[in-house]
PDB file of N, CA and C in Angstrom:
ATOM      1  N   UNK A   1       8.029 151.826  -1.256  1.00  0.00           N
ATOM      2  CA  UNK A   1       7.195 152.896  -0.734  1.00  0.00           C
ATOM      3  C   UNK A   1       8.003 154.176  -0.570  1.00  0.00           C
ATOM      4  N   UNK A   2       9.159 153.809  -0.010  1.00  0.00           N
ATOM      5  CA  UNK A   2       9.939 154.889   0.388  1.00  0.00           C
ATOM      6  C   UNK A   2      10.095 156.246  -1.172  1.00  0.00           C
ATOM      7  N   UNK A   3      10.235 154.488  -2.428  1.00  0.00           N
ATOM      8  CA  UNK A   3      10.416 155.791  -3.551  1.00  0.00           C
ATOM      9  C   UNK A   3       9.560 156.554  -4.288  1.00  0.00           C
ATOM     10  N   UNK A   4       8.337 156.680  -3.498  1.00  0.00           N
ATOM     11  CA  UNK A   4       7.355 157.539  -4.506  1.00  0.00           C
ATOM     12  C   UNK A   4       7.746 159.052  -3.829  1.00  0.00           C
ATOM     13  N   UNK A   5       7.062 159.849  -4.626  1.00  0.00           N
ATOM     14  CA  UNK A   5       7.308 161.443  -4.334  1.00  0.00           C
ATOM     15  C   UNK A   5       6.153 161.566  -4.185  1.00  0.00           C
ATOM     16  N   UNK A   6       6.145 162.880  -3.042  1.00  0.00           N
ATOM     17  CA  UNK A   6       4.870 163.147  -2.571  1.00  0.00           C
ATOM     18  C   UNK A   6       5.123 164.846  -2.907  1.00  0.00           C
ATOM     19  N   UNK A   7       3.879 165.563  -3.278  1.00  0.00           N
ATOM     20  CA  UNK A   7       3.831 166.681  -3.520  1.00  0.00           C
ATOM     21  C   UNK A   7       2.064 167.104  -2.278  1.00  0.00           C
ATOM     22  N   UNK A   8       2.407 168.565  -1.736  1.00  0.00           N
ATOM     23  CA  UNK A   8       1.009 168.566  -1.493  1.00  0.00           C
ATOM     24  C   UNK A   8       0.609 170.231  -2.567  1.00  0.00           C
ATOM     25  N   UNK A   9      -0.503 170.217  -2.023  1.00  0.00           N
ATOM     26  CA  UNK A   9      -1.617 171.268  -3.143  1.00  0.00           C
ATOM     27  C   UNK A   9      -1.004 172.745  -3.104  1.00  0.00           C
ATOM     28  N   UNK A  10      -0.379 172.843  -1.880  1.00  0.00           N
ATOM     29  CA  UNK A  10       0.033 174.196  -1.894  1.00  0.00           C
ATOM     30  C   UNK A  10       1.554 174.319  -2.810  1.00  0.00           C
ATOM     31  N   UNK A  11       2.060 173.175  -2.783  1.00  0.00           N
ATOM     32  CA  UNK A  11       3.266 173.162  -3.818  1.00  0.00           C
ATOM     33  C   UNK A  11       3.199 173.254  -5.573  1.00  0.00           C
ATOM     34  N   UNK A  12       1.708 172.456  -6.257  1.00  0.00           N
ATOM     35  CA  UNK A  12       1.397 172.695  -7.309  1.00  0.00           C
ATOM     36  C   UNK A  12       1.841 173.835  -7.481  1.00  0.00           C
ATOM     37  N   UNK A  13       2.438 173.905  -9.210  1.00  0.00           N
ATOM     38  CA  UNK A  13       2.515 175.292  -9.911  1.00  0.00           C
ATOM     39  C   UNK A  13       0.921 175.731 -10.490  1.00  0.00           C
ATOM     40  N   UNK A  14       0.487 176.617 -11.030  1.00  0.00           N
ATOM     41  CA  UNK A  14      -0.209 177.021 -11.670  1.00  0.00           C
ATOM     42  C   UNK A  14      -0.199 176.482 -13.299  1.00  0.00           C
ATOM     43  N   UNK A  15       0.814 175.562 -13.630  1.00  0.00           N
ATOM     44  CA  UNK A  15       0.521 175.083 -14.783  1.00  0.00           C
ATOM     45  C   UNK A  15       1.260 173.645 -14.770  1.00  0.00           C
ATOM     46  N   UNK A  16       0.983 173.261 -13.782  1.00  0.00           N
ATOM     47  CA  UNK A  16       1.804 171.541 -13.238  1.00  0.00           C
ATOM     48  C   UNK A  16       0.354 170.674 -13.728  1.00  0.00           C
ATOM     49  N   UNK A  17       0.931 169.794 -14.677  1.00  0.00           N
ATOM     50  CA  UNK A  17      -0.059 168.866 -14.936  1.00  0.00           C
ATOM     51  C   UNK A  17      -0.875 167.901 -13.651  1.00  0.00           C
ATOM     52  N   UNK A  18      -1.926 168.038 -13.801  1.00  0.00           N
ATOM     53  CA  UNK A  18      -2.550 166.989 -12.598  1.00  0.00           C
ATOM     54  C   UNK A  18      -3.359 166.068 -13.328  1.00  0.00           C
ATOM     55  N   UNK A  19      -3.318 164.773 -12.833  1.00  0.00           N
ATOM     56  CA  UNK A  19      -4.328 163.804 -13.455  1.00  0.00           C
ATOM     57  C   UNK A  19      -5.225 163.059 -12.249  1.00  0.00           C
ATOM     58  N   UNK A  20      -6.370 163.420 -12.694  1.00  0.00           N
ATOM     59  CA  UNK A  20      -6.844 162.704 -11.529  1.00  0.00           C
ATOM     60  C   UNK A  20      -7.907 161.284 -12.251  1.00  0.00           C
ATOM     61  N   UNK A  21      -7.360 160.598 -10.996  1.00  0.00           N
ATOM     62  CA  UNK A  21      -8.231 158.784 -11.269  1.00  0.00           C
ATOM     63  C   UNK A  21      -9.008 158.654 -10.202  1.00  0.00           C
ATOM     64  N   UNK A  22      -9.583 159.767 -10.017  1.00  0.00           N
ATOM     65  CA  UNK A  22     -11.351 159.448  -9.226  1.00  0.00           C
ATOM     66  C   UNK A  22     -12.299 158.786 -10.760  1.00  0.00           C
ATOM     67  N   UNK A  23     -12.946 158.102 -10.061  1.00  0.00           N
ATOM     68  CA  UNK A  23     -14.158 157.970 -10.959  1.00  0.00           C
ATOM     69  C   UNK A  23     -15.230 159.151 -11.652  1.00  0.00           C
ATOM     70  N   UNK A  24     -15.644 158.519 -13.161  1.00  0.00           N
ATOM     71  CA  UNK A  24     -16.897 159.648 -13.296  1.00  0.00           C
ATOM     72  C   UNK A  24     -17.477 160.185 -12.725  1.00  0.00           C
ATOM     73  N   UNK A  25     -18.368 160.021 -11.406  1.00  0.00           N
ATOM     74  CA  UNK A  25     -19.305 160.528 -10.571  1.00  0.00           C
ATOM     75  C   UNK A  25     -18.640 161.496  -9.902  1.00  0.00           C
ATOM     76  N   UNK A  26     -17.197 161.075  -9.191  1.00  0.00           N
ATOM     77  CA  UNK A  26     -16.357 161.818  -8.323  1.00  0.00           C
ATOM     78  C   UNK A  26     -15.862 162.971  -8.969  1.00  0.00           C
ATOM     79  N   UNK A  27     -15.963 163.031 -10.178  1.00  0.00           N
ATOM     80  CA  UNK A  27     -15.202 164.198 -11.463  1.00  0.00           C
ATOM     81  C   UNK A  27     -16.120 165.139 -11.655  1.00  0.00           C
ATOM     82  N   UNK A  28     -17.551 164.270 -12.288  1.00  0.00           N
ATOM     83  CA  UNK A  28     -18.227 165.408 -12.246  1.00  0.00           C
ATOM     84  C   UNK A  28     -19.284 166.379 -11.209  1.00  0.00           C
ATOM     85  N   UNK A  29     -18.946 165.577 -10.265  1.00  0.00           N
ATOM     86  CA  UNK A  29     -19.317 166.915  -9.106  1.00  0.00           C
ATOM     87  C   UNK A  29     -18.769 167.554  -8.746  1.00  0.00           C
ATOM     88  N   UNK A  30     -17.050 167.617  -8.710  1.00  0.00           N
ATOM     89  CA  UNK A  30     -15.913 168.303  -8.976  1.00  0.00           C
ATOM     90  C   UNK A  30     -14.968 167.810  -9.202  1.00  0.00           C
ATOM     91  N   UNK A  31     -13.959 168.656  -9.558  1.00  0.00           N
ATOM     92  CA  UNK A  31     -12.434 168.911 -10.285  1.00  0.00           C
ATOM     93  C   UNK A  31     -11.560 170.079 -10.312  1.00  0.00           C
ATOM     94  N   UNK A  32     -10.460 170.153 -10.547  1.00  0.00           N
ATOM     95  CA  UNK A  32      -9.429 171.031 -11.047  1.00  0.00           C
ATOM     96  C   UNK A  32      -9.550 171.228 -12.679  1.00  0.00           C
ATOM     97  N   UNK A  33     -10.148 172.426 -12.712  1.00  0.00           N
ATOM     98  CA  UNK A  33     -10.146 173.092 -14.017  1.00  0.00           C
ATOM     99  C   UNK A  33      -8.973 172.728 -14.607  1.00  0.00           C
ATOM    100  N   UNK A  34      -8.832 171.746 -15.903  1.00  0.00           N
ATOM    101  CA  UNK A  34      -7.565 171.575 -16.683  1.00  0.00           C
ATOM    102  C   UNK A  34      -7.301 170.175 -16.343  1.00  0.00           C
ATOM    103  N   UNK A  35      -7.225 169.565 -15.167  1.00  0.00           N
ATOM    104  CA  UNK A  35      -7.009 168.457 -15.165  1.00  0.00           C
ATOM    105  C   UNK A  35      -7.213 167.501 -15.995  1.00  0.00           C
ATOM    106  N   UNK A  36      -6.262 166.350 -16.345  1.00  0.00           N
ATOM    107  CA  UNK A  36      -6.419 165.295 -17.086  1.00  0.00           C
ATOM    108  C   UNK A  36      -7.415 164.279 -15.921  1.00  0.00           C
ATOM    109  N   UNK A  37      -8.660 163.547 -16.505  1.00  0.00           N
ATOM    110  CA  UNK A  37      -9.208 162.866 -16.264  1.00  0.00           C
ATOM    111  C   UNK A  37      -9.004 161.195 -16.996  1.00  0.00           C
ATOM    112  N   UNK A  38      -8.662 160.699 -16.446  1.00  0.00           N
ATOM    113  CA  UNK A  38      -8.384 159.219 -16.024  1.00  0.00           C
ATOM    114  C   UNK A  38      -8.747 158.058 -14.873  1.00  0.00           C
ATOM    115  N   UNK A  39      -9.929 157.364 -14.750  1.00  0.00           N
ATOM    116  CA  UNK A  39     -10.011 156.610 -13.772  1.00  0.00           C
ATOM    117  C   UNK A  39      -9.009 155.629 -13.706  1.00  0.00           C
ATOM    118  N   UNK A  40      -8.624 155.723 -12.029  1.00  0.00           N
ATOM    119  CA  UNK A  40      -7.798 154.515 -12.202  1.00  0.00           C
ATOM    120  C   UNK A  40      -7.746 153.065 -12.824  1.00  0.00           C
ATOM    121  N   UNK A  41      -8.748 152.076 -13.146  1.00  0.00           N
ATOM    122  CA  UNK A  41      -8.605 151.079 -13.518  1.00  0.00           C
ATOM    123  C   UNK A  41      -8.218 151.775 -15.050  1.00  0.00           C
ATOM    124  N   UNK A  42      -8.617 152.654 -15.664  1.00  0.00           N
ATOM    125  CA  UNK A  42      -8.346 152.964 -17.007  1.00  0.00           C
ATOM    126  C   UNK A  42      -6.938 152.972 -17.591  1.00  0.00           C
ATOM    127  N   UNK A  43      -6.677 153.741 -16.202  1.00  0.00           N
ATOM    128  CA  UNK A  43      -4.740 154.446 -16.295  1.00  0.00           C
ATOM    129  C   UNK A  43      -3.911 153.343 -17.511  1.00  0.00           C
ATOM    130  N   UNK A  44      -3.840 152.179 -17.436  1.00  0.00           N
ATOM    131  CA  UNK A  44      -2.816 151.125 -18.136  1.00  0.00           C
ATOM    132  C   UNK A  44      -3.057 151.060 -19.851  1.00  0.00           C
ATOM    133  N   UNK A  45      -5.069 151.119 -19.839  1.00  0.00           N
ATOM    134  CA  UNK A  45      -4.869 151.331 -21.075  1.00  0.00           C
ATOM    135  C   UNK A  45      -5.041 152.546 -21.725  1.00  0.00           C
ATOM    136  N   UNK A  46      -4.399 153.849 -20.895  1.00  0.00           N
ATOM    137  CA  UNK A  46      -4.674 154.715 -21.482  1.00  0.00           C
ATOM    138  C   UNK A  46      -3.148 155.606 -21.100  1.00  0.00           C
ATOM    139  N   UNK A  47      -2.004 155.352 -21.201  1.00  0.00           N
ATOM    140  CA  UNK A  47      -0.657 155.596 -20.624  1.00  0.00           C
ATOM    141  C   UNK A  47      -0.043 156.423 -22.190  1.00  0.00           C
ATOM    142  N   UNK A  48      -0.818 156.046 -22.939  1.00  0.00           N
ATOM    143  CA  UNK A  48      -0.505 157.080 -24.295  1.00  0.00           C
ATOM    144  C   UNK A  48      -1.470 158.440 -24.216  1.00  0.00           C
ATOM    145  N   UNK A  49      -2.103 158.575 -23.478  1.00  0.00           N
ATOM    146  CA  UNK A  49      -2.427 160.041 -23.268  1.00  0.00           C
ATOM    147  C   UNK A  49      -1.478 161.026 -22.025  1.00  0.00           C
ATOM    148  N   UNK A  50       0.021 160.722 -21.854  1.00  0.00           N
ATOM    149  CA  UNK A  50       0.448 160.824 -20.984  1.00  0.00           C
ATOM    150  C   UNK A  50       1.963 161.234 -22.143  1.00  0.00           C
ATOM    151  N   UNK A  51       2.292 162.149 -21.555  1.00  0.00           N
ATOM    152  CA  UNK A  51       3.402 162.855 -22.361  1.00  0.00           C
ATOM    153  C   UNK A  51       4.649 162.556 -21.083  1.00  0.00           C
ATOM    154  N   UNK A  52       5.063 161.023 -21.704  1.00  0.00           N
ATOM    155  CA  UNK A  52       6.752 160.549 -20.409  1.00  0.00           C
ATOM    156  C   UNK A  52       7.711 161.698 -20.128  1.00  0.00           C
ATOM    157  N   UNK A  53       7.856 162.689 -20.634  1.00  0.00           N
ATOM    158  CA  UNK A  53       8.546 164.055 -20.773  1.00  0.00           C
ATOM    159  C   UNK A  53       8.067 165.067 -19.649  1.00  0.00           C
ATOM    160  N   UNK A  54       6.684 164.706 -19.018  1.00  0.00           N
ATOM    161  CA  UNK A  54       6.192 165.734 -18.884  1.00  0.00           C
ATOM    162  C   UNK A  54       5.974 164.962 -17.046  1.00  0.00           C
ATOM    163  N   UNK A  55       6.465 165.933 -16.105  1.00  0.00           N
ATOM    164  CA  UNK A  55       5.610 165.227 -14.503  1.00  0.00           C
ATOM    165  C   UNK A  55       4.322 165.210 -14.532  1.00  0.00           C
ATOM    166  N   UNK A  56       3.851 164.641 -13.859  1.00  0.00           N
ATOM    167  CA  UNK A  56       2.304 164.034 -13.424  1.00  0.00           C
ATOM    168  C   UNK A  56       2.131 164.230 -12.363  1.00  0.00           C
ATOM    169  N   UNK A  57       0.985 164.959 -11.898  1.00  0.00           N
ATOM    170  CA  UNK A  57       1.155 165.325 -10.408  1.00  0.00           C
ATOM    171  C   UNK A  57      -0.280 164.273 -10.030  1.00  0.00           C
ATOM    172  N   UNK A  58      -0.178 163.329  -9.593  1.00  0.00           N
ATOM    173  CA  UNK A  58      -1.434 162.397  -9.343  1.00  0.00           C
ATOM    174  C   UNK A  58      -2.580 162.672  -8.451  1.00  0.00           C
ATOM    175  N   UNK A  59      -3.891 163.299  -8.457  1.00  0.00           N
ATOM    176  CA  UNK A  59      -4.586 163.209  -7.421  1.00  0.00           C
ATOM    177  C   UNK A  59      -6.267 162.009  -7.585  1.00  0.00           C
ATOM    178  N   UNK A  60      -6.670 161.934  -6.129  1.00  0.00           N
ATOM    179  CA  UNK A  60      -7.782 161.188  -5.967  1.00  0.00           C
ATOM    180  C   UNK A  60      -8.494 161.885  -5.288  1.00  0.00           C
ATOM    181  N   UNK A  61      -9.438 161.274  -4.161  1.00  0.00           N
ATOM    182  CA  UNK A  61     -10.090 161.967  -3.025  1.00  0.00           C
ATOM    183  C   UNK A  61      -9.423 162.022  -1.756  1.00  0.00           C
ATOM    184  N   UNK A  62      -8.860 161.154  -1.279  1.00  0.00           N
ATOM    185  CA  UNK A  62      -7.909 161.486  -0.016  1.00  0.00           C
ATOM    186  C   UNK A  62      -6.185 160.770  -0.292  1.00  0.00           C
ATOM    187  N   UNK A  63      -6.545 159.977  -1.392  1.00  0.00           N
ATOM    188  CA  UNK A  63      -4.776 159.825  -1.331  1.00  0.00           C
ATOM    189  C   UNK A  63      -4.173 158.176  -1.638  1.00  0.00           C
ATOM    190  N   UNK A  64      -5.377 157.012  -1.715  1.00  0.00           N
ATOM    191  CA  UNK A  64      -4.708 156.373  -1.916  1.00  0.00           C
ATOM    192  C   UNK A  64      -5.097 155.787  -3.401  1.00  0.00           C
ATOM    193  N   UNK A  65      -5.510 155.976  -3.896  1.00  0.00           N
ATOM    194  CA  UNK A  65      -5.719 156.013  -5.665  1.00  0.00           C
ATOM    195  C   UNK A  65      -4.722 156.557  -6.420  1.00  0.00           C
ATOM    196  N   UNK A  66      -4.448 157.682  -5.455  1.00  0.00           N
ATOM    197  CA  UNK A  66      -3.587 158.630  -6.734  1.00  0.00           C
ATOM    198  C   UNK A  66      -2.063 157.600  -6.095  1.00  0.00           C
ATOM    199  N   UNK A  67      -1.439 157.136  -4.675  1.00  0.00           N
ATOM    200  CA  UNK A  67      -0.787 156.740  -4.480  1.00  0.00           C
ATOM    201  C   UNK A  67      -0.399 155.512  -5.336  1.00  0.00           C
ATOM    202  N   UNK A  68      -1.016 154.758  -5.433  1.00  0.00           N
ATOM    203  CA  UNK A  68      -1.038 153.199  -6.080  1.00  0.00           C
ATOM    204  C   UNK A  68      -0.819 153.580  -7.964  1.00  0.00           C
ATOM    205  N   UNK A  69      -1.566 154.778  -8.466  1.00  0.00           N
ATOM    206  CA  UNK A  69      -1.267 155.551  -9.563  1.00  0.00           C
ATOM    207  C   UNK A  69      -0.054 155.916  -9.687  1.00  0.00           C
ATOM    208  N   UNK A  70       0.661 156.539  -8.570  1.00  0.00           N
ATOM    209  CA  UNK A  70       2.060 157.305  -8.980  1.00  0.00           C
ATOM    210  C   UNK A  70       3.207 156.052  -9.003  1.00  0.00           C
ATOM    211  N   UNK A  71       2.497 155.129  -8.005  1.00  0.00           N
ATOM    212  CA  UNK A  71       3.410 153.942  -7.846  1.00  0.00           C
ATOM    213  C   UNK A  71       4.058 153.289  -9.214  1.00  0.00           C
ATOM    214  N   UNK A  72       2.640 152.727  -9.561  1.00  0.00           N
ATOM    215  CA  UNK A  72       2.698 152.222 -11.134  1.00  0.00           C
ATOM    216  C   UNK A  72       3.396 153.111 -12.054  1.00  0.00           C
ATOM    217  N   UNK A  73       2.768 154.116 -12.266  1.00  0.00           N
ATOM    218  CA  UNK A  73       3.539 155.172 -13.493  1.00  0.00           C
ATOM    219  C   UNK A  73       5.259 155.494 -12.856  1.00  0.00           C
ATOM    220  N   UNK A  74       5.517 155.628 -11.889  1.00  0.00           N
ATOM    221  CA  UNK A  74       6.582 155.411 -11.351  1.00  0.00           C
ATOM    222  C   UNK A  74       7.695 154.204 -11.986  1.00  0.00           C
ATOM    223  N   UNK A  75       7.209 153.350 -11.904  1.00  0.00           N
ATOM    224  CA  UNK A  75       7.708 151.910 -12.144  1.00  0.00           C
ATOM    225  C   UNK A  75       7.830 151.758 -13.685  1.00  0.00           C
ATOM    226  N   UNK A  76       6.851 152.641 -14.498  1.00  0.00           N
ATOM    227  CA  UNK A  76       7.241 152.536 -15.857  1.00  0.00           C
ATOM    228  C   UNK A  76       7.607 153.447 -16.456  1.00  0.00           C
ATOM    229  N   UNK A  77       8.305 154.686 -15.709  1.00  0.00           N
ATOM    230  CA  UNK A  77       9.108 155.150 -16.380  1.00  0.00           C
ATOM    231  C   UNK A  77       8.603 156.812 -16.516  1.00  0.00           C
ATOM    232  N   UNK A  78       7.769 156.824 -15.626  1.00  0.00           N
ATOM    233  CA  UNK A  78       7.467 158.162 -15.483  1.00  0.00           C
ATOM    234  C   UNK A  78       7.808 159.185 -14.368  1.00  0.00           C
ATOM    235  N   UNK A  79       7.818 160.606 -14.331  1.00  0.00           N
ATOM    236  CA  UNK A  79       8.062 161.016 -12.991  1.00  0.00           C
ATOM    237  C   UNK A  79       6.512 162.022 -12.541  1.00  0.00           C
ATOM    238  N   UNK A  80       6.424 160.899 -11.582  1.00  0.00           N
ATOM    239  CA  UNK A  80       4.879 160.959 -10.695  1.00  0.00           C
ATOM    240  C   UNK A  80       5.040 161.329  -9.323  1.00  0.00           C
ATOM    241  N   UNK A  81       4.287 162.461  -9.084  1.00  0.00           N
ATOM    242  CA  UNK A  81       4.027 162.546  -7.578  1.00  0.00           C
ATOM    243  C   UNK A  81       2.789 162.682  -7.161  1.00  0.00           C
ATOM    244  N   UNK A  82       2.235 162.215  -6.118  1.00  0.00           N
ATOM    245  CA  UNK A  82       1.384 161.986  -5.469  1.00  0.00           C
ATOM    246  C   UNK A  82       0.811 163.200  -4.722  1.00  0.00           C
ATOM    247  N   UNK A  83      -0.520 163.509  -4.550  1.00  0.00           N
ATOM    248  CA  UNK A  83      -0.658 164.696  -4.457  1.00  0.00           C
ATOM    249  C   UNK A  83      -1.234 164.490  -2.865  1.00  0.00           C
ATOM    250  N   UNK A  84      -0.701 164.801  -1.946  1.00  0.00           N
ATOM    251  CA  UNK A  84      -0.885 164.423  -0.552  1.00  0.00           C
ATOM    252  C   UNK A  84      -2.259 164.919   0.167  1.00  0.00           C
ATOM    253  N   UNK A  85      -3.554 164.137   0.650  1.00  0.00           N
ATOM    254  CA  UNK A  85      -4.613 164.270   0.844  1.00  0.00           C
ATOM    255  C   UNK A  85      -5.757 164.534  -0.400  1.00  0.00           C
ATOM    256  N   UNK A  86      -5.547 164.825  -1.436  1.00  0.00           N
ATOM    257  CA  UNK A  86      -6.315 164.594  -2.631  1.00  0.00           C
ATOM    258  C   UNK A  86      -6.614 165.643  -2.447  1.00  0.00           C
ATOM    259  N   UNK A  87      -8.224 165.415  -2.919  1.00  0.00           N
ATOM    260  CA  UNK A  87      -9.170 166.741  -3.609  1.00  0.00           C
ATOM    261  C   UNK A  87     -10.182 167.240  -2.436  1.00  0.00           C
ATOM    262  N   UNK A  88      -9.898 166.514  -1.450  1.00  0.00           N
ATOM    263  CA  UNK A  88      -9.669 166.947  -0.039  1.00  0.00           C
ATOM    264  C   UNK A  88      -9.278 168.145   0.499  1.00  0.00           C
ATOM    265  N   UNK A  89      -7.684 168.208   0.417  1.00  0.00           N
ATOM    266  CA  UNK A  89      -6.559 169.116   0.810  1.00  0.00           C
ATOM    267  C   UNK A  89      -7.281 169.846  -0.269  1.00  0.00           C
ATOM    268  N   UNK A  90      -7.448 169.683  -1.171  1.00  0.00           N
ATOM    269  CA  UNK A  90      -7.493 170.540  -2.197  1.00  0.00           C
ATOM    270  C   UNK A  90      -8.836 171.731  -1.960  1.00  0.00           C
ATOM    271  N   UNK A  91      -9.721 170.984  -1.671  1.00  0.00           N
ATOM    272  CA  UNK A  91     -10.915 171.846  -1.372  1.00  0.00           C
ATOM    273  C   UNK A  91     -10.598 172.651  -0.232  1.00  0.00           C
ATOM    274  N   UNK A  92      -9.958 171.817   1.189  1.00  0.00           N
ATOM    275  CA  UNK A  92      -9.907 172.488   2.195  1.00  0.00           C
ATOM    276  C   UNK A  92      -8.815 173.996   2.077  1.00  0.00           C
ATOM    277  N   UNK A  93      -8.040 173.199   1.623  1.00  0.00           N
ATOM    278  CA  UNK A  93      -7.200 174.966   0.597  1.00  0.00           C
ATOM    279  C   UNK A  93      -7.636 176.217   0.270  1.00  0.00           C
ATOM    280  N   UNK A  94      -9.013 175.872  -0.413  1.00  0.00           N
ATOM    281  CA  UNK A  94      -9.489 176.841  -1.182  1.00  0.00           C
ATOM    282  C   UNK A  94      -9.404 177.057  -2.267  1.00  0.00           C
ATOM    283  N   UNK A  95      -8.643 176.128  -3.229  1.00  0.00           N
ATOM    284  CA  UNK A  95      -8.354 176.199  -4.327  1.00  0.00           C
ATOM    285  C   UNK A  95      -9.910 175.823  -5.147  1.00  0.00           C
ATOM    286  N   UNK A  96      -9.364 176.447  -6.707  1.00  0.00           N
ATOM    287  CA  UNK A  96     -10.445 176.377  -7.368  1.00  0.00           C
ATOM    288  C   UNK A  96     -11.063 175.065  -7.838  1.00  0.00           C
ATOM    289  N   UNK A  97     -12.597 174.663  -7.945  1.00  0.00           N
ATOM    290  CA  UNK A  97     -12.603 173.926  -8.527  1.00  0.00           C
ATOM    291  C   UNK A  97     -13.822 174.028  -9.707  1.00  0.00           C
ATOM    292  N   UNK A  98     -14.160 173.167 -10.495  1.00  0.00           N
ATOM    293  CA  UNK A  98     -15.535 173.338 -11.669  1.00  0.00           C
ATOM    294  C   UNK A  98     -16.467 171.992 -11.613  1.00  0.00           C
ATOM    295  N   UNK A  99     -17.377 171.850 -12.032  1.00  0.00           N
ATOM    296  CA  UNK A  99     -18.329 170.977 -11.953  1.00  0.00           C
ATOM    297  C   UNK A  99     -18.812 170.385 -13.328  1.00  0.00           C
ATOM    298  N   UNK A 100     -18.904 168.933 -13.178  1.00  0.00           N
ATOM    299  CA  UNK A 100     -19.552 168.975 -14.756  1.00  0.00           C
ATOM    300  C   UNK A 100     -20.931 168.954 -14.462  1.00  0.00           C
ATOM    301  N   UNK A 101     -21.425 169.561 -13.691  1.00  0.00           N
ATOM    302  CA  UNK A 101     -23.279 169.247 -13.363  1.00  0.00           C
ATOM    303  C   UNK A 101     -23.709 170.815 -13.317  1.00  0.00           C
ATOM    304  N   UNK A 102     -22.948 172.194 -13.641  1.00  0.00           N
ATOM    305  CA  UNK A 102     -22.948 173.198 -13.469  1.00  0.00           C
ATOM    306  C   UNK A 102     -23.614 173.924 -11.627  1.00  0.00           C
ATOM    307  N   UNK A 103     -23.776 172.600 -10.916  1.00  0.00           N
ATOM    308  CA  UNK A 103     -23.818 172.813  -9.125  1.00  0.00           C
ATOM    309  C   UNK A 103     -22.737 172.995  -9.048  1.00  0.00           C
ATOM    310  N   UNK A 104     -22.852 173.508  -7.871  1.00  0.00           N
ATOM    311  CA  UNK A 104     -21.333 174.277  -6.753  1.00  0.00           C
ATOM    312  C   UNK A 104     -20.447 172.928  -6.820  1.00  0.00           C
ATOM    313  N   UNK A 105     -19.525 173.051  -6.920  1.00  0.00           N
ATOM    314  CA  UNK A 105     -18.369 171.887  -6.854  1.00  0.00           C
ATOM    315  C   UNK A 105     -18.514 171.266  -5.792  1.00  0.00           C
ATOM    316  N   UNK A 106     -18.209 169.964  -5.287  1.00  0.00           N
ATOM    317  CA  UNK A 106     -17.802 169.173  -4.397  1.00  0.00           C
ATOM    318  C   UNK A 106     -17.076 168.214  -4.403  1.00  0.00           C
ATOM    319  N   UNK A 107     -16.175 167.842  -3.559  1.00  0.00           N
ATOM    320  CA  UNK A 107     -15.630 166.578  -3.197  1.00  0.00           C
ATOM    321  C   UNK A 107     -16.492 165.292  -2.782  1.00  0.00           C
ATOM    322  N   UNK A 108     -16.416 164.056  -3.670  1.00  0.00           N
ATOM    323  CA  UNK A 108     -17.520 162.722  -3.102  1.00  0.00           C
ATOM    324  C   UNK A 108     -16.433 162.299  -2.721  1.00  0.00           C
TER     325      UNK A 108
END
């Protein structure tokens, strides 16, 4: 536990990869414009859409999806951080988000 990295929203760069493993429903009522979309059960067979070169900044809805995410990708060889309170922090921030339902964004 001790070795995962934790990042929160205000630390993101403006061009720091984020992947988030909320589910469909949770995505398309909102998101981070750009984000890689990946549900978690997907993540294992889908680890070739993932550039090992590149950090992963992991988010969910409050934190423990993307945690158990950074864990794993952690363990195989990636450098993952966990994005502390999810899309949560993220909303409460103010940061931007988009919709795939063209309604006002939200966090489920």
């Amino acid at each position: 536990m001790s070795d995962i990295l934790n990042v929160t929203v205000t630390e993101l760069g403006t061009d720091a990869l984020i992947l988030d493993v909320r589910e469909d429903y949770e995505w398309e009522a909102g998101h981070i414009d750009g984000a890689l979309h990946i549900p978690l059960e997907q993540l294992p067979g889908r680890l070739d859409d993932l550039d090992p070169d590149v950090d992963v900044n992991v988010i969910c809805r409050t934190g423990g999806r993307s945690f158990r995410a950074t864990t794993w990708l952690t363990e195989n060889g990636y450098c993952a951080f966990n994005v502390v309170g999810g899309m949560g922090a993220w909303f409460e921030a103010g940061k931007p988000m988009v919709s795939g339902t063209g309604e006002t964004p939200r966090v489920l």
